[in-house]
N, C-alpha and C. Protein backbone atom coordinates (compact mmCIF):
# COMPACT_ATOMS: atom_id res chain seq x y z
N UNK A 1 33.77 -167.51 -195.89
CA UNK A 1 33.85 -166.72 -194.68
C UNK A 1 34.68 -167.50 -193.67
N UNK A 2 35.63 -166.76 -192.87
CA UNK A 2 36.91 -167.46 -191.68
C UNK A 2 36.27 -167.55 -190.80
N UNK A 3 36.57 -168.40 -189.92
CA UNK A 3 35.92 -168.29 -188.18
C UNK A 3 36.49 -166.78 -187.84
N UNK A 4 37.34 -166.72 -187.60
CA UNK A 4 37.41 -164.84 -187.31
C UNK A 4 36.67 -163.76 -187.87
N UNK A 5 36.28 -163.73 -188.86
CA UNK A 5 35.27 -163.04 -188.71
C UNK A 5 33.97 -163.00 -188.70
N UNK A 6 33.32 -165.00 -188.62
CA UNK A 6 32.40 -164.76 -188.50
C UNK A 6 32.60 -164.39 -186.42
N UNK A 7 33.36 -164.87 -185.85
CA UNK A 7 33.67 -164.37 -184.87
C UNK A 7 33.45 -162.80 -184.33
N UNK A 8 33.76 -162.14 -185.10
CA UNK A 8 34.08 -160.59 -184.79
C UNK A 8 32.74 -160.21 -185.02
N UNK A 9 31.79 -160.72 -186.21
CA UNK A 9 30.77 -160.28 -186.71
C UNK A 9 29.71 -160.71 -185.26
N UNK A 10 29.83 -161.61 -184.27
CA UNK A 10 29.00 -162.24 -183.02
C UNK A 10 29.14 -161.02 -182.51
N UNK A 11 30.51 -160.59 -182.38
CA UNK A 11 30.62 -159.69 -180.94
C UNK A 11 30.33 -158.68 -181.24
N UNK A 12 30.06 -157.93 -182.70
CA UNK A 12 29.38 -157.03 -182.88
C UNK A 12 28.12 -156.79 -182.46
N UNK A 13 27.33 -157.77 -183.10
CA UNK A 13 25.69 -158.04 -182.69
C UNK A 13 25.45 -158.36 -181.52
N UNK A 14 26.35 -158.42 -180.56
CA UNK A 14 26.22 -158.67 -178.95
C UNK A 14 26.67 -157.40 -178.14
N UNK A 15 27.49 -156.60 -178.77
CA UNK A 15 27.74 -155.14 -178.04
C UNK A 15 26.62 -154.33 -178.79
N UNK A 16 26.72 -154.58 -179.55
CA UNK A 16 24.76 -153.55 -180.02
C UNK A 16 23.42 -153.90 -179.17
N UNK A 17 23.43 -154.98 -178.87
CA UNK A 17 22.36 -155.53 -178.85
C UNK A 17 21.93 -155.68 -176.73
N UNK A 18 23.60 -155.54 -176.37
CA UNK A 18 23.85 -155.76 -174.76
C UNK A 18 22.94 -154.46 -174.05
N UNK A 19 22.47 -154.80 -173.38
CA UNK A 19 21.33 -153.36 -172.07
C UNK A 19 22.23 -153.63 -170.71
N UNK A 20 22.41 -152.36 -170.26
CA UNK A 20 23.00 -151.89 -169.05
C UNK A 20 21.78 -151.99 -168.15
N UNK A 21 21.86 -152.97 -166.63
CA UNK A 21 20.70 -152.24 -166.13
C UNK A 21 21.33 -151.61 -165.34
N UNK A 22 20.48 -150.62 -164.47
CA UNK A 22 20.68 -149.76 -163.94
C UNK A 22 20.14 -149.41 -162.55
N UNK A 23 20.44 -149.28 -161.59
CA UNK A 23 19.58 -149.21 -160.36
C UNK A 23 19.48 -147.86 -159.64
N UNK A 24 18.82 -147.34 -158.98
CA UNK A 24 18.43 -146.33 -158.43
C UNK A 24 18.46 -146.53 -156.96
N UNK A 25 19.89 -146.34 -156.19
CA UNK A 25 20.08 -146.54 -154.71
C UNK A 25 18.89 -145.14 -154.15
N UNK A 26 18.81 -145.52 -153.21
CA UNK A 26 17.83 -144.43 -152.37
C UNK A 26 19.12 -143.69 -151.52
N UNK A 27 19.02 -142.52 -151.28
CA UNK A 27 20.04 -141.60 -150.57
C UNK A 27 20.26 -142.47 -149.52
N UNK A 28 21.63 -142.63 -148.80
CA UNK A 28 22.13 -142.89 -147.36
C UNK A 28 21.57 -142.54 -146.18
N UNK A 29 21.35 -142.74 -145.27
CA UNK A 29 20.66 -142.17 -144.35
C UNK A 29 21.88 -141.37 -143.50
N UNK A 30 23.24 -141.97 -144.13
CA UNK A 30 24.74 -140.73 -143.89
C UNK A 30 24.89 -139.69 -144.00
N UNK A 31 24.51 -139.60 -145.58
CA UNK A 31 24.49 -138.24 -146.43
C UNK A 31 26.11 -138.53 -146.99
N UNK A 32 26.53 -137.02 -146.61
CA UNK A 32 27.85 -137.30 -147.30
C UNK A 32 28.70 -137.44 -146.13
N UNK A 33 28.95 -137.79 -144.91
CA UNK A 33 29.57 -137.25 -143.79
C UNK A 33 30.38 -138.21 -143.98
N UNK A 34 30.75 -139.27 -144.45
CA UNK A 34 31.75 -140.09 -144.86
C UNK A 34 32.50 -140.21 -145.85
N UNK A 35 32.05 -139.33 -146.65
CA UNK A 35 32.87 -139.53 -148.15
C UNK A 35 33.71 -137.71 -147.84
N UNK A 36 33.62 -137.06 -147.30
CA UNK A 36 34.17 -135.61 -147.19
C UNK A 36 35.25 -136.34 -146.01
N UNK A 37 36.51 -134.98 -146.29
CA UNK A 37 37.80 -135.34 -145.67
C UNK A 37 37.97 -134.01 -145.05
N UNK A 38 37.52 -133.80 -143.96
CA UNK A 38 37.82 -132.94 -143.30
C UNK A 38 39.48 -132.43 -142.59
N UNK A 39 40.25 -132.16 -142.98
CA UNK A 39 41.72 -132.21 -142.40
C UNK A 39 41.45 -131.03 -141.06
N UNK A 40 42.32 -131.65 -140.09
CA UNK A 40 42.21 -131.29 -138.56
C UNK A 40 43.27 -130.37 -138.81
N UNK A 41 42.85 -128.60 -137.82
CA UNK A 41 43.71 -127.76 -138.18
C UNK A 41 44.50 -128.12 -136.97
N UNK A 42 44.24 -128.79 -135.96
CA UNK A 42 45.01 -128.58 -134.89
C UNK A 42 46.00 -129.30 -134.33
N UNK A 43 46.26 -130.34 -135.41
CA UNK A 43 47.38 -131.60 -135.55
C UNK A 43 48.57 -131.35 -135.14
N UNK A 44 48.87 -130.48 -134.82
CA UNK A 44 50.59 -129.59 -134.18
C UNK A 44 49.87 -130.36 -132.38
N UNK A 45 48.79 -129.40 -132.57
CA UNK A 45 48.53 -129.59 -130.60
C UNK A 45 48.26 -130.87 -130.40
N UNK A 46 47.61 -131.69 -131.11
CA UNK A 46 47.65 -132.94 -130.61
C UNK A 46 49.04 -134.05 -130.81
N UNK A 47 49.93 -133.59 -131.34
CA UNK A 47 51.40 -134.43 -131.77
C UNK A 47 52.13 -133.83 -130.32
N UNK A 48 52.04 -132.60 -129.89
CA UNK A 48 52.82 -131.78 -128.99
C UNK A 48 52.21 -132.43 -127.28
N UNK A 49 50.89 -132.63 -127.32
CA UNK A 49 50.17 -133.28 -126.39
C UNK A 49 50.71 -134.87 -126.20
N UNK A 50 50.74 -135.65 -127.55
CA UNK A 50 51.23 -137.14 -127.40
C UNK A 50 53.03 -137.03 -127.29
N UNK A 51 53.82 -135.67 -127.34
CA UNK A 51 54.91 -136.22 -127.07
C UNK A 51 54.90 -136.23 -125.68
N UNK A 52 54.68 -134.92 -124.96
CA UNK A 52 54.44 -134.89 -123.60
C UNK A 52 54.15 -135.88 -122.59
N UNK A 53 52.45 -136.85 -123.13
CA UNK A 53 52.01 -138.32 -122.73
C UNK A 53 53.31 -139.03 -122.87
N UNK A 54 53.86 -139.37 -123.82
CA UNK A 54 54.97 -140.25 -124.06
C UNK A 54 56.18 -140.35 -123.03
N UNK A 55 56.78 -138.61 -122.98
CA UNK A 55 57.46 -138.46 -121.75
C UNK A 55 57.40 -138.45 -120.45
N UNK A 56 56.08 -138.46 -119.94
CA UNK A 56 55.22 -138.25 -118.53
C UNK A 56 55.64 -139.95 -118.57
N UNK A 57 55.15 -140.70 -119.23
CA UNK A 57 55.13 -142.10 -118.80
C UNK A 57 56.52 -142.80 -119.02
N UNK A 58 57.18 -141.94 -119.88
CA UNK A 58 58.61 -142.40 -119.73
C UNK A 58 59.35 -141.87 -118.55
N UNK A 59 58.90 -141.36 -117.84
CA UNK A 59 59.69 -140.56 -116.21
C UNK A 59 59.18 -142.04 -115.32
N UNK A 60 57.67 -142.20 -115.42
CA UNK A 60 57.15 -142.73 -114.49
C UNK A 60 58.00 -144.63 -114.54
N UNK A 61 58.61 -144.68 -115.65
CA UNK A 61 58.92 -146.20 -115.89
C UNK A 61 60.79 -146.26 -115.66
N UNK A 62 60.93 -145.07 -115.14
CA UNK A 62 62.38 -145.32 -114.76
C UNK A 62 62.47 -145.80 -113.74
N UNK A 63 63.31 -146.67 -113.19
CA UNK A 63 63.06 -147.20 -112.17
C UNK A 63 64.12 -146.93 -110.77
N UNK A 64 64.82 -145.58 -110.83
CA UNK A 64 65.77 -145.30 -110.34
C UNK A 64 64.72 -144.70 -108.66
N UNK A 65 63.78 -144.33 -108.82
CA UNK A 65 63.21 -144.06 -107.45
C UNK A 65 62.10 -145.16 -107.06
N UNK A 66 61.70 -146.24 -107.62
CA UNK A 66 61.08 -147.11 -107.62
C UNK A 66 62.30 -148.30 -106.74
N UNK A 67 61.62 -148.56 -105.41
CA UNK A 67 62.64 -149.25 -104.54
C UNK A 67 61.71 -150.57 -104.03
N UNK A 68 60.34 -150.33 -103.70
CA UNK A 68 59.74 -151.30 -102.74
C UNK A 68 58.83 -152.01 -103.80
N UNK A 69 58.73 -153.33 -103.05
CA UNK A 69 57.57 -154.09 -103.89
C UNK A 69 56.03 -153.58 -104.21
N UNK A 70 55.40 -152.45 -103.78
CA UNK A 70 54.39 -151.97 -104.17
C UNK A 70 54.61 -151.15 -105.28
N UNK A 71 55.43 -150.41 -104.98
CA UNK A 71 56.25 -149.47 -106.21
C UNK A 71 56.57 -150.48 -107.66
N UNK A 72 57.13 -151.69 -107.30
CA UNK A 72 57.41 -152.44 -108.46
C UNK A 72 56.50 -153.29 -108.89
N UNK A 73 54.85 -153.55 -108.14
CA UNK A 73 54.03 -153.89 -108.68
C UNK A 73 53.41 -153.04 -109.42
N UNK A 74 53.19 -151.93 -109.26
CA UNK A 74 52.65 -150.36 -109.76
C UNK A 74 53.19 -150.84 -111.82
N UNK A 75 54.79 -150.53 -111.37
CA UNK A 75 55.32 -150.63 -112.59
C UNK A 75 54.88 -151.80 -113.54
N UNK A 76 54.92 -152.62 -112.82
CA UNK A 76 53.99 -154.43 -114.10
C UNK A 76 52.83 -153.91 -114.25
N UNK A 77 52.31 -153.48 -113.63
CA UNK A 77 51.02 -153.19 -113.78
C UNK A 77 50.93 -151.84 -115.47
N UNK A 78 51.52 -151.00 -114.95
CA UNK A 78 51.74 -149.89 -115.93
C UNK A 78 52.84 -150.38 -117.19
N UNK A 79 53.59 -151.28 -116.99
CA UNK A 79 53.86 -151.82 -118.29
C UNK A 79 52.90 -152.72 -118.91
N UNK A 80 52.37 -153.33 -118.48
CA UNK A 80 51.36 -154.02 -118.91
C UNK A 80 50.15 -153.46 -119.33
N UNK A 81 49.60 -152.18 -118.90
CA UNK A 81 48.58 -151.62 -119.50
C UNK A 81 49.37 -150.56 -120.86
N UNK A 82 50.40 -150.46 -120.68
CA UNK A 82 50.61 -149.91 -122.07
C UNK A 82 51.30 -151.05 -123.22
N UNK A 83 51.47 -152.11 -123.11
CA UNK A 83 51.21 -153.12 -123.94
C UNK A 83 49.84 -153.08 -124.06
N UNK A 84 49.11 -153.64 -123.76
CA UNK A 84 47.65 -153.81 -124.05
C UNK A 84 46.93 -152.57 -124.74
N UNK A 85 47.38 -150.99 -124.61
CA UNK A 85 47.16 -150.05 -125.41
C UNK A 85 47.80 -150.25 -126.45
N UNK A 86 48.67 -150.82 -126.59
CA UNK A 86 49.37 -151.36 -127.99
C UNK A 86 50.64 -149.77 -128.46
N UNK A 87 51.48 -149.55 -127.38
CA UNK A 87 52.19 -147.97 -127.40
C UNK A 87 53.29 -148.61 -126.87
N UNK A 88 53.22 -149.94 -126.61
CA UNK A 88 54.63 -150.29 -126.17
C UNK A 88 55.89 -150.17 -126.43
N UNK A 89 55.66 -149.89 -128.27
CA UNK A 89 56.91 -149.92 -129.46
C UNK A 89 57.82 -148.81 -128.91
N UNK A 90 57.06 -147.53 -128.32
CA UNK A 90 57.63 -146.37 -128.04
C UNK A 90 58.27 -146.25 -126.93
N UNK A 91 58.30 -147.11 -126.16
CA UNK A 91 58.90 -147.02 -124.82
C UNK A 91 59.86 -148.72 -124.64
N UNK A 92 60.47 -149.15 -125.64
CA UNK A 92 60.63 -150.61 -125.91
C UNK A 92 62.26 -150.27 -124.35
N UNK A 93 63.07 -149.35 -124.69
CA UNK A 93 64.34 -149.55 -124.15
C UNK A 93 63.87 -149.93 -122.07
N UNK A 94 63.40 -148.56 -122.20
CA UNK A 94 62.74 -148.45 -121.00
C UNK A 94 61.91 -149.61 -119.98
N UNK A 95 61.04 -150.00 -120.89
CA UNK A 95 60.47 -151.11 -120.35
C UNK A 95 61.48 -152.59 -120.22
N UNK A 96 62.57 -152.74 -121.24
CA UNK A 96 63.65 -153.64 -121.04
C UNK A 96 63.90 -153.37 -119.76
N UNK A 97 64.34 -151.73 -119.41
CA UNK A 97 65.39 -151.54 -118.26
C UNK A 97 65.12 -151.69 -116.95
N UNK A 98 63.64 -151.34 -117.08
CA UNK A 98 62.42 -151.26 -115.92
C UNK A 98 62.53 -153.19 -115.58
N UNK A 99 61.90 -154.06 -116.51
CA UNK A 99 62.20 -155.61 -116.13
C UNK A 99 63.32 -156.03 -115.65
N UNK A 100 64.37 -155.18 -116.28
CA UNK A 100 65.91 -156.14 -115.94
C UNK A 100 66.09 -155.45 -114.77
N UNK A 101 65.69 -154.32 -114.10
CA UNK A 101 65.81 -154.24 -112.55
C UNK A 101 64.81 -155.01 -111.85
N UNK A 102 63.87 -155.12 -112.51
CA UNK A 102 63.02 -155.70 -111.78
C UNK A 102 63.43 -157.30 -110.84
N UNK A 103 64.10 -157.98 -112.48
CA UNK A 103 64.69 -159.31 -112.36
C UNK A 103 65.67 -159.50 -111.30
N UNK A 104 67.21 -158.15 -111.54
CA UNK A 104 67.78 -158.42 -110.67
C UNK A 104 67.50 -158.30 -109.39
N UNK A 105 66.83 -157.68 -108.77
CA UNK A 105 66.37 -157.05 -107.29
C UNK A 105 65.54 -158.35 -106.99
N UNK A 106 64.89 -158.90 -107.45
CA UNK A 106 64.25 -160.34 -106.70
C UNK A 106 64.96 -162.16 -107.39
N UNK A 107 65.22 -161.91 -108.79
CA UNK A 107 65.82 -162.78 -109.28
C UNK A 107 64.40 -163.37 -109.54
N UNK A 108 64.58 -165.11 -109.27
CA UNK A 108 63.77 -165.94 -109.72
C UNK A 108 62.74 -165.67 -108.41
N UNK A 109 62.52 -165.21 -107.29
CA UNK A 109 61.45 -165.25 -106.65
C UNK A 109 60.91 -163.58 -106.37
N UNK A 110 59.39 -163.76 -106.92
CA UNK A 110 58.67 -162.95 -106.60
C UNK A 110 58.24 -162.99 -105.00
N UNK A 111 58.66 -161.20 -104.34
CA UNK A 111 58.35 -161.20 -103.41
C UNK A 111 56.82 -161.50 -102.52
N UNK A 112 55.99 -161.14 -103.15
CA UNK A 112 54.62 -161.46 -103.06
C UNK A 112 53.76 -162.40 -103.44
N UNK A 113 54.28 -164.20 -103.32
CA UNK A 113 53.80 -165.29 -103.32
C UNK A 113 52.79 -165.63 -103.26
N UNK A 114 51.78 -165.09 -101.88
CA UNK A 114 50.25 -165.41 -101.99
C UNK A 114 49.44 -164.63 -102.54
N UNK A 115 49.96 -163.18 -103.33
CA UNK A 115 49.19 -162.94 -104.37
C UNK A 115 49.26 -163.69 -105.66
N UNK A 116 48.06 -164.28 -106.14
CA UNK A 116 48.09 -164.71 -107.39
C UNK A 116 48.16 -163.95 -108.64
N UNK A 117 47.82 -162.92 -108.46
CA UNK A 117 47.46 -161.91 -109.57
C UNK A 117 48.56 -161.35 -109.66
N UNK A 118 49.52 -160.71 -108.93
CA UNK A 118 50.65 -160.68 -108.80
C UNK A 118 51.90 -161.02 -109.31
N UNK A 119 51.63 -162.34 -109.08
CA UNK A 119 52.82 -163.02 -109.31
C UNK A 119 52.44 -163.31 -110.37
N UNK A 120 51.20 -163.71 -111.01
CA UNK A 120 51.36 -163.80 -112.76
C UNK A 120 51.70 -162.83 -113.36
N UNK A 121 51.44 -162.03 -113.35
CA UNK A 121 52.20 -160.19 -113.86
C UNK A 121 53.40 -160.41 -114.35
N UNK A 122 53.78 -160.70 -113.02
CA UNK A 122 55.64 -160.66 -112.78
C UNK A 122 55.82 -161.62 -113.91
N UNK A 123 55.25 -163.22 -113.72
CA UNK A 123 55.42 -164.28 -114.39
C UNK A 123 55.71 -163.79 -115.92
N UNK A 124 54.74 -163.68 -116.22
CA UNK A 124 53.86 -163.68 -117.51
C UNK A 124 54.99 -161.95 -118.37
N UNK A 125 55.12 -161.19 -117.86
CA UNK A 125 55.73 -160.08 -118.70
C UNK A 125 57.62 -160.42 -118.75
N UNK A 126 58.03 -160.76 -117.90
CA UNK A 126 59.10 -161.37 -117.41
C UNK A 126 59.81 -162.74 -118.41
N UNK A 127 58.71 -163.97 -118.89
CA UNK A 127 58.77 -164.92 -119.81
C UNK A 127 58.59 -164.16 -121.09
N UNK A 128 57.69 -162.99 -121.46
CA UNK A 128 57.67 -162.68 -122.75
C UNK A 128 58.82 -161.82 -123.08
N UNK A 129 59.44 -161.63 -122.29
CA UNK A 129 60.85 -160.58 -122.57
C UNK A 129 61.92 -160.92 -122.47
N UNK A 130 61.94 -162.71 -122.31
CA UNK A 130 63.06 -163.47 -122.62
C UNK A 130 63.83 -163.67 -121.02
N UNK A 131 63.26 -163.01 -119.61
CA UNK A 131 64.11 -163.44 -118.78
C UNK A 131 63.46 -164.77 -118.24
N UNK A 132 64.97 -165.23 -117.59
CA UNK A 132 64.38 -167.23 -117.34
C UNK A 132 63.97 -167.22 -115.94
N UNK A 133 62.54 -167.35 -115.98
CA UNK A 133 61.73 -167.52 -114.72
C UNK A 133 61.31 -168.69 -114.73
N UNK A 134 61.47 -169.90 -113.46
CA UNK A 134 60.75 -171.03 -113.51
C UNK A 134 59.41 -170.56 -113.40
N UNK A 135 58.94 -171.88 -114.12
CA UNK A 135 56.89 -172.04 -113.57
C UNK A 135 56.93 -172.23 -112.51
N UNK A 136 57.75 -172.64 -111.59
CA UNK A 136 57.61 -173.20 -110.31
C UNK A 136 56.93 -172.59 -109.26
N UNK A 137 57.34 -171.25 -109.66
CA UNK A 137 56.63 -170.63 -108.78
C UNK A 137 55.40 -170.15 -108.85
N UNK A 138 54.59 -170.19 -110.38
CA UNK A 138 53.06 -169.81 -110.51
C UNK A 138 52.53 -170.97 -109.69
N UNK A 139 53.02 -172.27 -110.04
CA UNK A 139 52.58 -173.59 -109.46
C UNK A 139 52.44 -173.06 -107.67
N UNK A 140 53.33 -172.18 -107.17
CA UNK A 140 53.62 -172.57 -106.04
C UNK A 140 52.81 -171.55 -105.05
N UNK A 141 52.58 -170.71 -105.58
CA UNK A 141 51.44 -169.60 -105.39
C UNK A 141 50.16 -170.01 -105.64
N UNK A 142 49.70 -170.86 -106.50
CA UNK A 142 48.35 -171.37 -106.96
C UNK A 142 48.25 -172.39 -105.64
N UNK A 143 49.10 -173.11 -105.75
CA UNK A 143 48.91 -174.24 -104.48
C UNK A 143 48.98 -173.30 -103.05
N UNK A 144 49.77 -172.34 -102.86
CA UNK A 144 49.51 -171.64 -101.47
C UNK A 144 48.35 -171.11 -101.35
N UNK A 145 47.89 -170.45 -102.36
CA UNK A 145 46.07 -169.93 -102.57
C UNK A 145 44.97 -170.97 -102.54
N UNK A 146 45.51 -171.99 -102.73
CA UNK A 146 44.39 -173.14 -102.65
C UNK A 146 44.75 -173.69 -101.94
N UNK A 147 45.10 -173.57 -101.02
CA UNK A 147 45.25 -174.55 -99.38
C UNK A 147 45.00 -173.78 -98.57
N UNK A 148 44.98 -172.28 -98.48
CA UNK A 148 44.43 -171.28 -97.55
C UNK A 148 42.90 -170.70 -98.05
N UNK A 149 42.19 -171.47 -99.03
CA UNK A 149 40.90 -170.78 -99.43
C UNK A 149 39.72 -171.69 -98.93
């Protein structure tokens, strides 16, 4: 007799001989409400609704009637909350065009110095979009806030 088949002859007597166990889950306390695929009939109105959103906030980020520093804090502010919604991808040109006015109209100094909150905005969205802002001036706002507090 070969090792192969006394080989073959093992795995016989071990697939005959093998028990499945078996368990008995208790129902979900889900049911089925997760395993069913309900498809939404109304997917037109909600695509037609998010282009609309898309364009409403693309009016609001032009910056052609946006003139004063409250107006252009408004805008950091509203670019920055739609980064953080994570929808930024969709409005990428815009928000370039919105910063690079932003940049040129004050350059390296933010008009509103003794706000801290402020001026990190400006700071902070301004460095991630590649324009060259010194630190100098977060430094210089932190130190004006902490000598008047």
């Amino acid at each position: 007799m070969s090792i192969s088949s006394s080989v073959s002859a093992l795995n016989k007597s071990f697939k005959q001989n093998l028990v499945h166990n078996t368990v008995n889950f208790s129902p979900s306390i889900w049911g089925d409400q997760f395993l069913i695929y309900n498809e939404r009939k109304d997917i037109a109105c909600e695509e037609q609704l998010a282009r609309e959103l898309k364009e409403k906030v693309r009016k609001e980020l032009l910056v052609e009637g946006s003139t004063g520093p409250t107006q252009h804090m408004k805008l950091l502010e509203l670019i920055d909350v739609v980064q953080r919604l994570g929808v930024a991808y969709h409005l990428e040109d815009e928000i370039e065009e919105c910063l690079k006015h932003i940049y040129v109209t004050y350059g390296a100094k933010w008009i509103n110095e003794n706000n801290l909150e402020s001026t990190s905005l400006w700071f902070r969205l301004l460095r991630q979009h590649g324009f060259n802002v010194s630190s100098g001036i977060v430094l210089f706002a932190t130190n004006y806030l902490y000598v008047f507090k």
